[in-house]
Protein backbone atom coordinates (compact mmCIF):
# COMPACT_ATOMS: atom_id res chain seq x y z
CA UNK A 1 6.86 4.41 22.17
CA UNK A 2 6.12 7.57 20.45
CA UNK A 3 7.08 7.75 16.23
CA UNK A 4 7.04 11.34 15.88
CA UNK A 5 9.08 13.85 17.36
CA UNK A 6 7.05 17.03 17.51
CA UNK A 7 9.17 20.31 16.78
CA UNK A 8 7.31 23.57 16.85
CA UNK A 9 8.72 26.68 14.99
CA UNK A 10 7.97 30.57 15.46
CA UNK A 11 5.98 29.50 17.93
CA UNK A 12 5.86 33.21 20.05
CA UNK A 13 9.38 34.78 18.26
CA UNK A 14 10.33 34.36 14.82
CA UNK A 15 12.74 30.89 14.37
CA UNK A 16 11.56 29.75 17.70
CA UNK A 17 12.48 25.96 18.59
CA UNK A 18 10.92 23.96 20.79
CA UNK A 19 10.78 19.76 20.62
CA UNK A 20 8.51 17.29 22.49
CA UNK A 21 9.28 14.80 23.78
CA UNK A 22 12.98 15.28 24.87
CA UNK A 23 14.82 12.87 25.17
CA UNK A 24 12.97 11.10 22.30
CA UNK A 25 13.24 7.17 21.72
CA UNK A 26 12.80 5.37 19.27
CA UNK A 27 12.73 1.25 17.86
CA UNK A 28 12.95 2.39 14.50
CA UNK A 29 12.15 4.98 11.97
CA UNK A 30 10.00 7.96 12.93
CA UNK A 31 8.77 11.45 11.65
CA UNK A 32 9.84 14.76 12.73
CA UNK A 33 6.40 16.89 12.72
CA UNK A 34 7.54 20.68 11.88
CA UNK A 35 4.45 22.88 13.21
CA UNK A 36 4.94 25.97 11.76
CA UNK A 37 2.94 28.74 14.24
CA UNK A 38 4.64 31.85 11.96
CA UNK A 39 5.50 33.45 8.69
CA UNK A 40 7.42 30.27 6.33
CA UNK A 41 10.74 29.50 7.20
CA UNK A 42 13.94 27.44 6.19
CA UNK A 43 14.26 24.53 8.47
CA UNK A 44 17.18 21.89 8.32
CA UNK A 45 17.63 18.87 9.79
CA UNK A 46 21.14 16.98 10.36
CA UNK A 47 22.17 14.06 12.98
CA UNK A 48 25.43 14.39 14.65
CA UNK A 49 28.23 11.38 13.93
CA UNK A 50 26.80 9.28 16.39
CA UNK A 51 23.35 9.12 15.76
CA UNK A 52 23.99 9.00 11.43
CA UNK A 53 25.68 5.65 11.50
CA UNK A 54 22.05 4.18 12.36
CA UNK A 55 19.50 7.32 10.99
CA UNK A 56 19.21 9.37 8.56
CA UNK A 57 16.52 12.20 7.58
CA UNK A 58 15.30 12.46 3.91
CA UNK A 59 16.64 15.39 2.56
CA UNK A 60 17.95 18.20 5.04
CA UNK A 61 16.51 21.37 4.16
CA UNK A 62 12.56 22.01 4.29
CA UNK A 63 10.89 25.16 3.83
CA UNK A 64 7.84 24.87 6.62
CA UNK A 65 5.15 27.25 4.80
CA UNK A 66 3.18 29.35 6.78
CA UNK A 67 0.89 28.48 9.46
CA UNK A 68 1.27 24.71 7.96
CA UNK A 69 2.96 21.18 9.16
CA UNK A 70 5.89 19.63 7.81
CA UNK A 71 6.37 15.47 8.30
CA UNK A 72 9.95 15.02 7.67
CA UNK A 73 10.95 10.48 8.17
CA UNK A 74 14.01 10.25 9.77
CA UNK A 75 14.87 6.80 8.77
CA UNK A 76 16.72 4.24 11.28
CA UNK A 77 18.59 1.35 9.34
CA UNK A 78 17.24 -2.54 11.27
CA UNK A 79 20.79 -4.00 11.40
CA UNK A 80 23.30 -3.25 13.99
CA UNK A 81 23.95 -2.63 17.55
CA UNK A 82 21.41 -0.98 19.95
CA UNK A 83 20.82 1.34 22.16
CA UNK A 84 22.44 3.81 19.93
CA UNK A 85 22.14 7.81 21.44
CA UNK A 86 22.88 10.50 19.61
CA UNK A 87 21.39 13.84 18.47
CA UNK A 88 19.26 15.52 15.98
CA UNK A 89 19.72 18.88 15.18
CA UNK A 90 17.49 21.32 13.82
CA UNK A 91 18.09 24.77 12.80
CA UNK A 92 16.03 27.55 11.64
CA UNK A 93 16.28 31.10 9.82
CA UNK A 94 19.92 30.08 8.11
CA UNK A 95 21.04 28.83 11.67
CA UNK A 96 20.34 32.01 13.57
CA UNK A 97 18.07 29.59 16.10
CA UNK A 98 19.62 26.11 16.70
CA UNK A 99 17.83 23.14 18.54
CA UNK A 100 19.45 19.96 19.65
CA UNK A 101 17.26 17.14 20.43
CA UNK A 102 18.80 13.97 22.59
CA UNK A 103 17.82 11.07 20.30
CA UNK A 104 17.56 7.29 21.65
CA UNK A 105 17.19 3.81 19.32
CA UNK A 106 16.89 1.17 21.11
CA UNK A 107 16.32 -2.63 19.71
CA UNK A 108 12.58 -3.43 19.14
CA UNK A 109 10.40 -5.07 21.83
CA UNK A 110 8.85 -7.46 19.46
CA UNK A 111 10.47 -8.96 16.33
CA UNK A 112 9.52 -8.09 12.53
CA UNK A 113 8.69 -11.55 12.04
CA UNK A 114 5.63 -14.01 11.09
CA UNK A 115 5.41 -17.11 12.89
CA UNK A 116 4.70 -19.90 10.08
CA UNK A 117 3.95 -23.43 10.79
CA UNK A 118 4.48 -26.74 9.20
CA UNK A 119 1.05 -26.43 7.48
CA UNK A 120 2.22 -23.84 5.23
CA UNK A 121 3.92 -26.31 3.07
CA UNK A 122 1.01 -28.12 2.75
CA UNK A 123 -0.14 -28.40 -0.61
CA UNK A 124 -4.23 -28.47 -0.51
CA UNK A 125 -7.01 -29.15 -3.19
CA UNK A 126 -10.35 -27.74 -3.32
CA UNK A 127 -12.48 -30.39 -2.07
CA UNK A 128 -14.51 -31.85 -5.22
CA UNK A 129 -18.54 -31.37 -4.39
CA UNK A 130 -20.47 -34.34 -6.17
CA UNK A 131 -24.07 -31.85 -6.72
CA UNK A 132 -24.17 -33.57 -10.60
CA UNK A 133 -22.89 -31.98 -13.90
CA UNK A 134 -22.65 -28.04 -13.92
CA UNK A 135 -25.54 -26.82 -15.19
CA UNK A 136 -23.91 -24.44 -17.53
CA UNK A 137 -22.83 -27.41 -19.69
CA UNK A 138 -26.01 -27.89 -20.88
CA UNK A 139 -26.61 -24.33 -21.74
CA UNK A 140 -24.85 -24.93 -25.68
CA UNK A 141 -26.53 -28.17 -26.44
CA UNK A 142 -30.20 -26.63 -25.33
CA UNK A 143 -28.98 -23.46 -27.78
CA UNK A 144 -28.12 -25.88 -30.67
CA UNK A 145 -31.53 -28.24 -29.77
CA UNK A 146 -33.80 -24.87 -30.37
CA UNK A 147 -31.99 -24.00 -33.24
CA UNK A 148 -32.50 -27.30 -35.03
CA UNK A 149 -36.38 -27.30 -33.84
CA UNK A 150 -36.54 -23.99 -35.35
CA UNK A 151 -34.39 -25.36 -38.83
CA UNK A 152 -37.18 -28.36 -38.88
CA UNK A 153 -40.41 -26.18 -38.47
CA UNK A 154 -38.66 -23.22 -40.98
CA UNK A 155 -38.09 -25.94 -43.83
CA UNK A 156 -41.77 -27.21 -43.16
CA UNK A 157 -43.24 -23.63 -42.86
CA UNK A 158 -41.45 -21.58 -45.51
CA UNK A 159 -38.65 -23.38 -47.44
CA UNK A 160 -35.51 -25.65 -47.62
CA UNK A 161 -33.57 -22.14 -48.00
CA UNK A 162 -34.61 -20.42 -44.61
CA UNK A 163 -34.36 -24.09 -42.84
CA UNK A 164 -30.73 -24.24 -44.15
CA UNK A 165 -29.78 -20.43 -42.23
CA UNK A 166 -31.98 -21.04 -39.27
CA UNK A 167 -29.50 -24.44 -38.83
CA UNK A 168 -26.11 -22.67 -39.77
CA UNK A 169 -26.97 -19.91 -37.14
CA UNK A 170 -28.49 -22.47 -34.33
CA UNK A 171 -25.15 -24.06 -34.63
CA UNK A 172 -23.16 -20.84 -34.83
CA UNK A 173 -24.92 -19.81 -31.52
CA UNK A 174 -24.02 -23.17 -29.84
CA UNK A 175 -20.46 -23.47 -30.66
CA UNK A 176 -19.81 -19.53 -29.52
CA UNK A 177 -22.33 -20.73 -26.50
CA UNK A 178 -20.02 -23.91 -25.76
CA UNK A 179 -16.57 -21.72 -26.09
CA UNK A 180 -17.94 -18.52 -24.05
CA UNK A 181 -18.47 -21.26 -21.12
CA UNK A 182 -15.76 -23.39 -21.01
């Protein structure tokens, strides 16, 4: 089923009409494709009583520049009673050219609805993989390990002083190591 409704304007005379497909039907909301062939123009849109208790176009009055394409959404409420015929009525150039277009909604062929079974409920758990300990837990204790080596050989090498800031900063680097993983 088509979803636009293709209206040409000035198409050969200035404020020309002409709509395809007529009769248009529809399951639901659908454009109205303005294909302006001329200079710009006012365009308005309107349904009659009939068709405006189930569709309704945004707005009413356009201006179609020139030699451009307007996409006006007519759109078509889901509750209620169906088929519902009507018409949609465009006019042009302050209503010197009038077009009326038969317009059909009928009830859709297939349902807006998702078919769910039972297993939706289901609450699941990532299944637990026994590979060993994470490897990235090891990561702060190796920092801290080659921090204290480092302490040990700096207060051998050089002096108790250096050993004691080598330490403080290998266990600096392991605790913001052991938070930045967790």
């Amino acid at each position: 089923m088509p979803l636009t409704l293709t209206v040409d304007l000035n198409d050969g005379r200035a404020h020309a009409l002409a709509a395809s497909p007529v009769p248009f039907e529809a399951d639901g909301s659908f454009a109205v494709e303005i294909r302006n062939h001329g200079a710009g123009s006012h365009v308005h849109i309107h349904t009659d009583e009939a068709l405006s208790r189930v569709a309704r176009p945004a707005g009413g009055n356009y201006y179609v520049p020139p030699e451009s394409r307007e996409r006006i959404t007519v759109s078509v409420g889901e509750p209620g009673p169906r088929p519902v015929e009507g018409t949609l009525r465009i006019a042009a150039g302050y209503g010197a050219e009038r077009l009326e277009i038969p317009v059909r909604i009928v009830e859709r062929d297939t349902p807006d609805t998702v078919e769910v079974d039972e297993s939706l409920g289901e609450v699941t758990t990532p299944e637990e993989r026994d590979d060993g300990p994470d490897p990235r837990a090891f990561v702060p204790a190796a920092i801290a390990v080659v921090g204290l080596a480092l302490a040990v050989l700096a207060v051998l090498l050089l002096s108790e002083l250096v050993g004691v800031v080598v330490g403080a900063l290998a266990l600096c680097c392991g605790v913001a190591a052991w938070y930045a993983l967790r």
